[in-house]
N, C-alpha and C. Protein backbone atom coordinates (compact mmCIF):
# COMPACT_ATOMS: atom_id res chain seq x y z
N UNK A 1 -12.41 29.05 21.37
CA UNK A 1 -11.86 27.72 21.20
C UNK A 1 -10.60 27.82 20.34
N UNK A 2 -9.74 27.14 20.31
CA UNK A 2 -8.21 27.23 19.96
C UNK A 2 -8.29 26.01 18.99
N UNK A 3 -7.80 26.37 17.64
CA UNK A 3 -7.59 25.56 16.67
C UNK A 3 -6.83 23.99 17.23
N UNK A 4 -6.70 23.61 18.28
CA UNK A 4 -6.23 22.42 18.46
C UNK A 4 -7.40 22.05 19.35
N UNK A 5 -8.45 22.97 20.01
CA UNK A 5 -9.41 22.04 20.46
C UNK A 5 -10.71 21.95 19.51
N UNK A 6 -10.62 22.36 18.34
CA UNK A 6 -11.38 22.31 17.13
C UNK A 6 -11.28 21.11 16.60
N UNK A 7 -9.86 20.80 16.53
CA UNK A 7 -9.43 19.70 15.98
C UNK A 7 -9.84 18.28 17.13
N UNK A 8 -9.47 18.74 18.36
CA UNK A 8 -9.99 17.36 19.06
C UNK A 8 -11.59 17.29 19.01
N UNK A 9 -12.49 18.42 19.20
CA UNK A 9 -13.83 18.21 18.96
C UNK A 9 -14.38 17.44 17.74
N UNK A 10 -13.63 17.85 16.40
CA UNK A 10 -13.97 16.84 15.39
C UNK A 10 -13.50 15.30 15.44
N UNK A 11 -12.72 14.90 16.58
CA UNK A 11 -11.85 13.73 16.36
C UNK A 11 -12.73 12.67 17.48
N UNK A 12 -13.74 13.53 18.24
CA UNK A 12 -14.93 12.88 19.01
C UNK A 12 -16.00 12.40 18.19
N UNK A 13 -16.02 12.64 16.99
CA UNK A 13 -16.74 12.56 15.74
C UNK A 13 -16.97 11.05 15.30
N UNK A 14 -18.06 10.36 14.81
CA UNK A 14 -17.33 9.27 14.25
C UNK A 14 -16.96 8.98 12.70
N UNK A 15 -15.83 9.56 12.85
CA UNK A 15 -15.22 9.81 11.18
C UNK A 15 -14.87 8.46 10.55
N UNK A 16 -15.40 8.13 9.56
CA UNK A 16 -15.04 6.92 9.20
C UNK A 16 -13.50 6.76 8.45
N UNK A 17 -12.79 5.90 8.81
CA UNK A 17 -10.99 5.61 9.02
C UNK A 17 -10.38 6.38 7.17
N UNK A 18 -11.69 5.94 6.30
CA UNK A 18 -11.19 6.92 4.79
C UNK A 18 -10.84 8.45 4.63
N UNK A 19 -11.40 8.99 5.83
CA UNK A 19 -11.29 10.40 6.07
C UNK A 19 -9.57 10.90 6.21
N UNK A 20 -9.51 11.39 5.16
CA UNK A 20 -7.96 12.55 5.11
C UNK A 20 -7.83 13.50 6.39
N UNK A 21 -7.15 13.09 7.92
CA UNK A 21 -7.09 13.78 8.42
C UNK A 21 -6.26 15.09 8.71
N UNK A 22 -5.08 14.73 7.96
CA UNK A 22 -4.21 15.85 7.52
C UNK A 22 -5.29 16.96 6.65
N UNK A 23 -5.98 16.77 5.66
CA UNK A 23 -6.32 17.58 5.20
C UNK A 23 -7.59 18.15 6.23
N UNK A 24 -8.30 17.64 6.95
CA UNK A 24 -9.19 18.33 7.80
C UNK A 24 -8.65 19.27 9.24
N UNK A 25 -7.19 18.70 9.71
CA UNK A 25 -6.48 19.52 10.43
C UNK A 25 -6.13 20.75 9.66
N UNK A 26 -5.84 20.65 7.96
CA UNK A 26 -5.17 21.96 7.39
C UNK A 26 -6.28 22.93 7.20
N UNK A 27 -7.57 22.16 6.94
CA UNK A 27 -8.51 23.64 6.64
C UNK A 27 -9.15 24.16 7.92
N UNK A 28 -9.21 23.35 9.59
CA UNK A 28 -9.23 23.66 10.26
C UNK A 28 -8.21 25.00 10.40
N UNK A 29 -7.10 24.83 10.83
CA UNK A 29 -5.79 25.90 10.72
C UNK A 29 -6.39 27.09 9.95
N UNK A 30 -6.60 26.50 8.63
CA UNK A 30 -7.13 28.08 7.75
C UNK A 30 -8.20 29.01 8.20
N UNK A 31 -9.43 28.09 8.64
CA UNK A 31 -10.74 28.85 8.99
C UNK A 31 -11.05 27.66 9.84
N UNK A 32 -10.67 28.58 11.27
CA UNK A 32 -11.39 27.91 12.13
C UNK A 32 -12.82 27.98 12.40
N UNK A 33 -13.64 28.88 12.22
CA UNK A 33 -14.92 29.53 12.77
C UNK A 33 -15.86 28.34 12.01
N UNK A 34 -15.69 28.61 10.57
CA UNK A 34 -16.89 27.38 10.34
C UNK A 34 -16.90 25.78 11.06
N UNK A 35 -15.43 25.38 11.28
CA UNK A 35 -15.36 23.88 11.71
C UNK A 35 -15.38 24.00 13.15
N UNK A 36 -15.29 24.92 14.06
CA UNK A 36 -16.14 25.04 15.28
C UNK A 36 -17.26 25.14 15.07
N UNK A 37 -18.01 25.86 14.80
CA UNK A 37 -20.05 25.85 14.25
C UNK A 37 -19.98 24.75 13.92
N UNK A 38 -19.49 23.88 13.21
CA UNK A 38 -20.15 22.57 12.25
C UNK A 38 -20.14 21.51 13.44
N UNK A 39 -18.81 21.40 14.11
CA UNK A 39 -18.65 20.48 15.31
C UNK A 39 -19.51 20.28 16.18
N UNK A 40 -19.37 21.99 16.40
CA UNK A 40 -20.59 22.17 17.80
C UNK A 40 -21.97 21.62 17.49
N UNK A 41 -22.76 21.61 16.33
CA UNK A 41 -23.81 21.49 15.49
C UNK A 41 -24.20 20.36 15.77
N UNK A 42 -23.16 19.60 15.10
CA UNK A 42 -23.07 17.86 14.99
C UNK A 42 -23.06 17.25 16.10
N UNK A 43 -22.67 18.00 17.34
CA UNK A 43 -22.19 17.81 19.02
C UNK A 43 -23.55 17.70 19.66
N UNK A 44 -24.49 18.74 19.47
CA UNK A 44 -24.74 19.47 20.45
C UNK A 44 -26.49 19.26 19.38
N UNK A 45 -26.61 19.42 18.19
CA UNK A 45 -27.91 19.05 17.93
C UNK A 45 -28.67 18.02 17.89
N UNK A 46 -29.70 17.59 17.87
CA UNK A 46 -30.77 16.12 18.10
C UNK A 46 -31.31 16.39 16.53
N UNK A 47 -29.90 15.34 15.52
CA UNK A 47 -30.02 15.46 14.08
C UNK A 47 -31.20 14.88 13.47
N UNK A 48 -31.20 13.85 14.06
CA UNK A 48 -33.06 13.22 13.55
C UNK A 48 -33.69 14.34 13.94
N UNK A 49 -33.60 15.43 14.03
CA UNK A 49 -35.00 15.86 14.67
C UNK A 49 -35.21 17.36 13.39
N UNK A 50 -34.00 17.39 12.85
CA UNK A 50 -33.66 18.66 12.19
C UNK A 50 -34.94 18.91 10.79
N UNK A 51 -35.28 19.55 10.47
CA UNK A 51 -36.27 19.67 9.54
C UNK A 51 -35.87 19.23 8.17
N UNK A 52 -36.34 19.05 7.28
CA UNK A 52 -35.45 18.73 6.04
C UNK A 52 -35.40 20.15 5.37
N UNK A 53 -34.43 19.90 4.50
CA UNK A 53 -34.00 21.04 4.00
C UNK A 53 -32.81 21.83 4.55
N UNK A 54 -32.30 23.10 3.67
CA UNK A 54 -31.57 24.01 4.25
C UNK A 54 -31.61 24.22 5.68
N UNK A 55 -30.76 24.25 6.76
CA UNK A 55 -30.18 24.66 8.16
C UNK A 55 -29.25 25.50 8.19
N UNK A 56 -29.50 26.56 8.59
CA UNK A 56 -28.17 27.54 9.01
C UNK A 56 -27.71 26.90 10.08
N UNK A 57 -26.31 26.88 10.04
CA UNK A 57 -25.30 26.97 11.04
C UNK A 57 -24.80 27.82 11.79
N UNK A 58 -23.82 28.88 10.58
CA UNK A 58 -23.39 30.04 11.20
C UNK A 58 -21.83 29.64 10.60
N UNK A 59 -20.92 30.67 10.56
CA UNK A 59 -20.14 31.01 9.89
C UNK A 59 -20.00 30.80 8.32
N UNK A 60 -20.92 30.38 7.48
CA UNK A 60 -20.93 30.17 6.51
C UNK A 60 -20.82 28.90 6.01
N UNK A 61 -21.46 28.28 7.18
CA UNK A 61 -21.68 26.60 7.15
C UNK A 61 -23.00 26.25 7.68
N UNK A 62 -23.81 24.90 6.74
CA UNK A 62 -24.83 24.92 6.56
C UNK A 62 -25.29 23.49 6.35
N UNK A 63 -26.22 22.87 6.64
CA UNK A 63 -26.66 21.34 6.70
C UNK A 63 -27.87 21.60 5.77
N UNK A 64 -28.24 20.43 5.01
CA UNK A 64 -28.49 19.69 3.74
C UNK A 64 -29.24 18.66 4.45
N UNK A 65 -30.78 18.62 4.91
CA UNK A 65 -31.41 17.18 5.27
C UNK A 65 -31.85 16.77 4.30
N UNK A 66 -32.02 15.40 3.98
CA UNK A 66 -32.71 15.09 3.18
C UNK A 66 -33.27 13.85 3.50
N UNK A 67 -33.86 13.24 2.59
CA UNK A 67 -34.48 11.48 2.82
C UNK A 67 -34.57 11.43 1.23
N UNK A 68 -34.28 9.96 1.01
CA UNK A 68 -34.31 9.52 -0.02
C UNK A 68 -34.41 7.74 -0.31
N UNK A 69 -34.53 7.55 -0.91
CA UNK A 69 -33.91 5.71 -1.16
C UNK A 69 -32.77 5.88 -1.85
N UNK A 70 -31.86 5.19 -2.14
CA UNK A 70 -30.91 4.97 -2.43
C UNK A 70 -30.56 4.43 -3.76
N UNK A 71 -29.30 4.78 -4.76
CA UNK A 71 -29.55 4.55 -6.05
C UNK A 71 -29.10 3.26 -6.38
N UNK A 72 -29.53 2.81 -7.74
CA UNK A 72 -28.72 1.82 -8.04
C UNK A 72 -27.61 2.56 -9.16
N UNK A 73 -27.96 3.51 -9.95
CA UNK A 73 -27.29 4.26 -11.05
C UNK A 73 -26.74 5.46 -10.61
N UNK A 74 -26.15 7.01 -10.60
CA UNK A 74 -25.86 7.81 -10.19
C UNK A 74 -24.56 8.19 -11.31
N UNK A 75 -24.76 10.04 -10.84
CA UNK A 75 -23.48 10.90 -11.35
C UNK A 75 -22.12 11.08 -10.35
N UNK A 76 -21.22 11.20 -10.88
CA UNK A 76 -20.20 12.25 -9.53
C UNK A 76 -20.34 13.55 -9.87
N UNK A 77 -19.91 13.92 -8.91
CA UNK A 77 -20.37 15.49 -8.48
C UNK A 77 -18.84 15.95 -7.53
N UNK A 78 -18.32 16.93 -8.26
CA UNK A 78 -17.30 18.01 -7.91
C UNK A 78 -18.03 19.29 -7.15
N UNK A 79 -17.34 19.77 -6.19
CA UNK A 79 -17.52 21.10 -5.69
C UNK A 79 -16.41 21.97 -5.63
N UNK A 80 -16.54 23.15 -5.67
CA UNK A 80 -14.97 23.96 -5.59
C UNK A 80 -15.22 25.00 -4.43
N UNK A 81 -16.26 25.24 -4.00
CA UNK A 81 -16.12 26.31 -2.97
C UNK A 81 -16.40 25.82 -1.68
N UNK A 82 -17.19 24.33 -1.23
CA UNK A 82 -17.39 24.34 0.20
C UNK A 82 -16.78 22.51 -0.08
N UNK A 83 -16.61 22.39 1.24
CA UNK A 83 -16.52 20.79 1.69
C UNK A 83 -17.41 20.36 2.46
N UNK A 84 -18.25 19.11 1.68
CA UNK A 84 -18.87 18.14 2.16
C UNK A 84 -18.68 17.03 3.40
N UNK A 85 -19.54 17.36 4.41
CA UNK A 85 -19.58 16.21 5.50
C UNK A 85 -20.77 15.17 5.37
N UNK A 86 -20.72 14.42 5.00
CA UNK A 86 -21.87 13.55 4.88
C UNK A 86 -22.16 12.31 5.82
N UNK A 87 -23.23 12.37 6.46
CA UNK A 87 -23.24 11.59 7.19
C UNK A 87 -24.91 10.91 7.43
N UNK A 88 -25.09 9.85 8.04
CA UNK A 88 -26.59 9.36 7.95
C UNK A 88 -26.84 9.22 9.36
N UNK A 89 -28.66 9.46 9.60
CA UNK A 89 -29.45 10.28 10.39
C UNK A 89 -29.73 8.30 10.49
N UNK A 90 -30.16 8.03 9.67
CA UNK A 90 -30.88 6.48 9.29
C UNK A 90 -30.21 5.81 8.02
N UNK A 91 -30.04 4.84 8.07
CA UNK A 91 -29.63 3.94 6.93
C UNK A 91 -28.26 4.03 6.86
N UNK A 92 -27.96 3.40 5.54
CA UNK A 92 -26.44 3.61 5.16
C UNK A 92 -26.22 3.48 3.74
N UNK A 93 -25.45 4.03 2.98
CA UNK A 93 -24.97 3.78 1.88
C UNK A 93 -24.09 4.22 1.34
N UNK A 94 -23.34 3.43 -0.15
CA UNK A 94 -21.90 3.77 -0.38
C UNK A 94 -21.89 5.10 -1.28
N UNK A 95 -20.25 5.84 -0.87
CA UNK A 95 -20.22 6.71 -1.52
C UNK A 95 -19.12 7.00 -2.50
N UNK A 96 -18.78 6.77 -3.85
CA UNK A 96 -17.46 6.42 -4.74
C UNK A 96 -16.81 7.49 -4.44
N UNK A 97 -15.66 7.54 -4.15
CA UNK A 97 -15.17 8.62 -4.31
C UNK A 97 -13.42 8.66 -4.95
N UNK A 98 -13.30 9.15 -5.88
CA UNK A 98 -12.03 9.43 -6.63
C UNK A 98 -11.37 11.12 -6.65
N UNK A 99 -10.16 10.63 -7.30
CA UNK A 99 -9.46 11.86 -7.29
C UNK A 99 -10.09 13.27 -8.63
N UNK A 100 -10.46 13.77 -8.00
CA UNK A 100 -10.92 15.27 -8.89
C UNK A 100 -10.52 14.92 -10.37
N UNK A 101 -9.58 14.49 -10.80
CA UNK A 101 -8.71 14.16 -12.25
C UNK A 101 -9.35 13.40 -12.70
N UNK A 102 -9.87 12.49 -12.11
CA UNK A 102 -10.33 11.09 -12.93
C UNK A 102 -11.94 11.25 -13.23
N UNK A 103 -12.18 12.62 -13.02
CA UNK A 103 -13.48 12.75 -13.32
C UNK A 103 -13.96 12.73 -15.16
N UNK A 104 -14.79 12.07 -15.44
CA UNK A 104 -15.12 11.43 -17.30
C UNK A 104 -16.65 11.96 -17.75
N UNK A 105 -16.07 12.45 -19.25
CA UNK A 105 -17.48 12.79 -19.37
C UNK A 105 -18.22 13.81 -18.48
N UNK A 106 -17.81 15.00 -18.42
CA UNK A 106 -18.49 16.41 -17.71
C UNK A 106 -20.18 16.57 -18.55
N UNK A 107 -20.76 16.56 -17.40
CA UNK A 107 -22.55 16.25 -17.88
C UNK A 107 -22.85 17.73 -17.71
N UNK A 108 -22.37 18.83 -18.88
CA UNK A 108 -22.48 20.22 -19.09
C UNK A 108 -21.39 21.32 -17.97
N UNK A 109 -22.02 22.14 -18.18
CA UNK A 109 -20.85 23.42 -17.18
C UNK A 109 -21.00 23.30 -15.95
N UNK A 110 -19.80 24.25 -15.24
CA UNK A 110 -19.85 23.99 -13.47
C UNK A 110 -21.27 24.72 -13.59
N UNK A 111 -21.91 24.88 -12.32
CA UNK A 111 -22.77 25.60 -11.92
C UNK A 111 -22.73 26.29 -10.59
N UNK A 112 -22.34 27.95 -10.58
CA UNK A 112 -20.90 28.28 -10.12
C UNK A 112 -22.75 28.89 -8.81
N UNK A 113 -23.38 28.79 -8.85
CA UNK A 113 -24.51 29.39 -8.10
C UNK A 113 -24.57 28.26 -6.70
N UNK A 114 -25.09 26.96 -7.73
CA UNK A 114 -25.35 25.26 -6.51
C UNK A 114 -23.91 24.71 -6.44
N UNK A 115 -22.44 25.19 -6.58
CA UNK A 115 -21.28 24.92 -6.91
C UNK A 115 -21.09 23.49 -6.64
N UNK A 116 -21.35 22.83 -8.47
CA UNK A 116 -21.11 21.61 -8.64
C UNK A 116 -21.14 20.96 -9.63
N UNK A 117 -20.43 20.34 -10.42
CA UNK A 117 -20.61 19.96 -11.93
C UNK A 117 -20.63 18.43 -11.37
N UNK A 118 -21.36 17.66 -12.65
CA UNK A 118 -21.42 16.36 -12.28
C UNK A 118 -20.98 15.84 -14.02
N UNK A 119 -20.44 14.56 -13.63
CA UNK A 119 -19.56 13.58 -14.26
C UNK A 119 -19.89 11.85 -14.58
N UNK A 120 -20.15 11.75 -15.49
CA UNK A 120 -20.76 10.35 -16.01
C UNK A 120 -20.50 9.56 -15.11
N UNK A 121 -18.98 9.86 -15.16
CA UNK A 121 -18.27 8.23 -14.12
C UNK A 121 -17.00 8.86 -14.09
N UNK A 122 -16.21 8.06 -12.93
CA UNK A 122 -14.53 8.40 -12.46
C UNK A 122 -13.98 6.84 -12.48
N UNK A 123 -12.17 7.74 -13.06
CA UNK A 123 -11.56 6.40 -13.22
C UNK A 123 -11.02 6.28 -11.48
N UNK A 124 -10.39 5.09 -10.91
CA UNK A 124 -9.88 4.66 -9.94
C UNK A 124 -10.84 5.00 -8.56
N UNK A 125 -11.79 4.60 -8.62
CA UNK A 125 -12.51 5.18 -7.54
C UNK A 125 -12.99 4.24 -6.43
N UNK A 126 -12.82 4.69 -5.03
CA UNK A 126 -12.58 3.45 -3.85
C UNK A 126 -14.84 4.15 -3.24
N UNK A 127 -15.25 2.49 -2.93
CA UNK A 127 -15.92 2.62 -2.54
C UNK A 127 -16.23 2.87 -0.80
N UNK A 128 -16.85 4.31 -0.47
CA UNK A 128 -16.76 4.24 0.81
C UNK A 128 -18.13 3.87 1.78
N UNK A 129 -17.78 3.39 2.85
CA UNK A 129 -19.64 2.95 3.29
C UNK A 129 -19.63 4.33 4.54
N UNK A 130 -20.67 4.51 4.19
CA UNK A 130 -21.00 5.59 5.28
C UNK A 130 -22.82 5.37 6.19
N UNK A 131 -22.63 5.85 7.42
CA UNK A 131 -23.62 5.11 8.00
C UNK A 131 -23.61 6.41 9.31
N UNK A 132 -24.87 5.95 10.40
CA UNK A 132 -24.64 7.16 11.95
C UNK A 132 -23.37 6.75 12.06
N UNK A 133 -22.66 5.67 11.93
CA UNK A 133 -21.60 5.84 12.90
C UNK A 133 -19.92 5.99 12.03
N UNK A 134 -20.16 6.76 10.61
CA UNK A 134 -19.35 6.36 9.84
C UNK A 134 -19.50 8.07 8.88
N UNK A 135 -18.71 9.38 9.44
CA UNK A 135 -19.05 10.01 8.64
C UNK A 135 -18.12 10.13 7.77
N UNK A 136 -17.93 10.60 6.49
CA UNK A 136 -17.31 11.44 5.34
C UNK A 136 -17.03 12.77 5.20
N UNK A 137 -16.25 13.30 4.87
CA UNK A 137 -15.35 14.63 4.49
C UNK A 137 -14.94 14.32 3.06
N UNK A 138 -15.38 15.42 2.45
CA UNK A 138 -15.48 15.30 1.43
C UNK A 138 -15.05 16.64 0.46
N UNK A 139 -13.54 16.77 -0.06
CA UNK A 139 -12.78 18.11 -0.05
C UNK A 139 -13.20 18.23 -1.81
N UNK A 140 -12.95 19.34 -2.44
CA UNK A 140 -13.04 20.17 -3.60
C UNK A 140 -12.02 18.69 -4.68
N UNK A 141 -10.89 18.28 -4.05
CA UNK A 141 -9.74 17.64 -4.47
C UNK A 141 -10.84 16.20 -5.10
N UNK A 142 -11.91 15.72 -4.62
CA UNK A 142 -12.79 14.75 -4.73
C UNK A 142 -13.95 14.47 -4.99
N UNK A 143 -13.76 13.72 -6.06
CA UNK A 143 -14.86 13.42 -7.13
C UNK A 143 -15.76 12.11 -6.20
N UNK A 144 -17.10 12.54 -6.35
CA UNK A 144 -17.89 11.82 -5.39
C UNK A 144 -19.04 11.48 -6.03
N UNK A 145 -19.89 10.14 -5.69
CA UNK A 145 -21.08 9.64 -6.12
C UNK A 145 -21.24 9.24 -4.69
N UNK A 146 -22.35 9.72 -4.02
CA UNK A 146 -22.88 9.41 -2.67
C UNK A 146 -24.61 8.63 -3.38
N UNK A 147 -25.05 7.94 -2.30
CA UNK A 147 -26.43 8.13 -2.59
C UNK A 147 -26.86 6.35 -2.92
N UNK A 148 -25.41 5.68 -3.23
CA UNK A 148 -25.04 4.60 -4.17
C UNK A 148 -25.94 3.11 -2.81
N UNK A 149 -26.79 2.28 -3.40
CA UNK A 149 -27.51 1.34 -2.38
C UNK A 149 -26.16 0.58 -2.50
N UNK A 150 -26.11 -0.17 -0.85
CA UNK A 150 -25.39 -1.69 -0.80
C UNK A 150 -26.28 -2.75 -0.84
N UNK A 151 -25.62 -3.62 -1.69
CA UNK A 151 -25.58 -4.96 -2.09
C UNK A 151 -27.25 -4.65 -2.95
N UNK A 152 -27.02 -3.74 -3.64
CA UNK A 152 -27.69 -3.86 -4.66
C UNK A 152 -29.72 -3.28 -4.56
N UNK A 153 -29.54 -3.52 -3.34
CA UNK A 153 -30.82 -3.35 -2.86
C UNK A 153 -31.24 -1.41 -2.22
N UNK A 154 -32.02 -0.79 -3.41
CA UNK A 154 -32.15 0.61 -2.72
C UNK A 154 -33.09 0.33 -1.56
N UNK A 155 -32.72 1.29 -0.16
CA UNK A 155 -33.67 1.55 0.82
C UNK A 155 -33.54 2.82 1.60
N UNK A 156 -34.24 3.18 2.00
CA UNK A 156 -34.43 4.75 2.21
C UNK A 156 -33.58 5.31 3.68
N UNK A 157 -33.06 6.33 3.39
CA UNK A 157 -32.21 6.58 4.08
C UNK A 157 -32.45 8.22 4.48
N UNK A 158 -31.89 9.25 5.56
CA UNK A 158 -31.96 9.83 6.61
C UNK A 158 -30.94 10.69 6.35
N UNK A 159 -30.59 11.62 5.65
CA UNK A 159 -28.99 12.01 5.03
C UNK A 159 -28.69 13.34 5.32
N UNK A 160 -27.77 13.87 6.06
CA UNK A 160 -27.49 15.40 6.52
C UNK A 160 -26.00 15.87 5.74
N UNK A 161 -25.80 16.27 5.02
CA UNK A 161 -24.54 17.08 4.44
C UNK A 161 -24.64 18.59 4.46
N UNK A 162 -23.36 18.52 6.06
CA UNK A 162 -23.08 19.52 6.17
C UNK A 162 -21.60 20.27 5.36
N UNK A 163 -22.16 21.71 5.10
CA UNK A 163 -21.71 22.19 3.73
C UNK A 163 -20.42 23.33 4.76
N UNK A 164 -19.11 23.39 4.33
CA UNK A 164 -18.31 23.77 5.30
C UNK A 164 -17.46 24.96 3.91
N UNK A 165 -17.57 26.38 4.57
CA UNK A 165 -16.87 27.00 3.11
C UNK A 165 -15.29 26.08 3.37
N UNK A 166 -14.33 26.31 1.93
CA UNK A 166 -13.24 25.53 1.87
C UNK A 166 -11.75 26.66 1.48
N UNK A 167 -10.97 26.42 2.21
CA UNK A 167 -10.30 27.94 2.52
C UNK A 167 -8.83 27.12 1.67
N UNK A 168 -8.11 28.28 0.87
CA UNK A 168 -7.25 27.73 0.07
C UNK A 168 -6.01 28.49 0.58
């Protein structure tokens, strides 16, 4: 597959309109192999059906099931080595997301093993809704609180974040 039909396979996606597509065309370009596996994955697997927990992919990309209810309180959370796709199996909920800088209050050291430090709170941060039909990309550059209930009310939700290495 040719880095421009990588790029149209993710664009069959339903990426929700907050998604930086310049930046998902550039790390495409860098490393294509994981964002073909992840595409194909997301394409081609029956995601409700996936087990919870760790999923290999293949090229060094990897899905994250989980179930949960949804918070009313929460941390942000930085990553530096892979980029986050987050997307819901069931339910929906918001995910803050700000610029890496505006991250406040570091809640102890990175943790260079689960690569991710988390952060009290971020200044300037746009709320995003994510849902099946609404996914997220989610780069090293961005400080994120996923997990967050709408309109106040937690309810349990269906959650796959697929983990994509992030090529500099």
């Amino acid at each position: 597959m040719t880095t421009a039909d990588i790029k149209a396979l993710w664009r069959t996606l339903p990426l929700a309109p907050e998604n930086d597509l310049r930046c998902l065309d550039r790390q495409i370009e860098l490393n294509p192999q994981p964002w073909e596996a992840a595409g194909r994955f997301l394409r081609e697997r029956e995601l409700a059906a996936l087990p919870l927990g760790r999923n290999e992919i293949g090229e060094g990309a990897f899905a994250n099931v989980q179930e949960y209810e949804t918070k009313l309180q929460s941390q942000y959370e930085l990553h530096r080595r892979y980029i986050d796709v987050q997307l819901l199996v069931r339910g929906e909920e918001l995910v803050y997301v700000a610029p890496k800088e505006m991250g406040r209050m570091p809640q102890g050291d990175f943790d260079e093993q689960n690569d991710f430090i988390l952060y009290a709170s971020a200044d300037n941060a746009s709320a995003v809704h994510v849902s099946p039909q609404r996914y997220l990309i989610l780069y090293p550059s961005d400080a994120h609180m996923p997990c967050m209930a709408i309109d106040g009310t937690p309810k349990p939700v269906r959650k796959i974040v697929v983990k994509i290495p992030y090529a500099v």
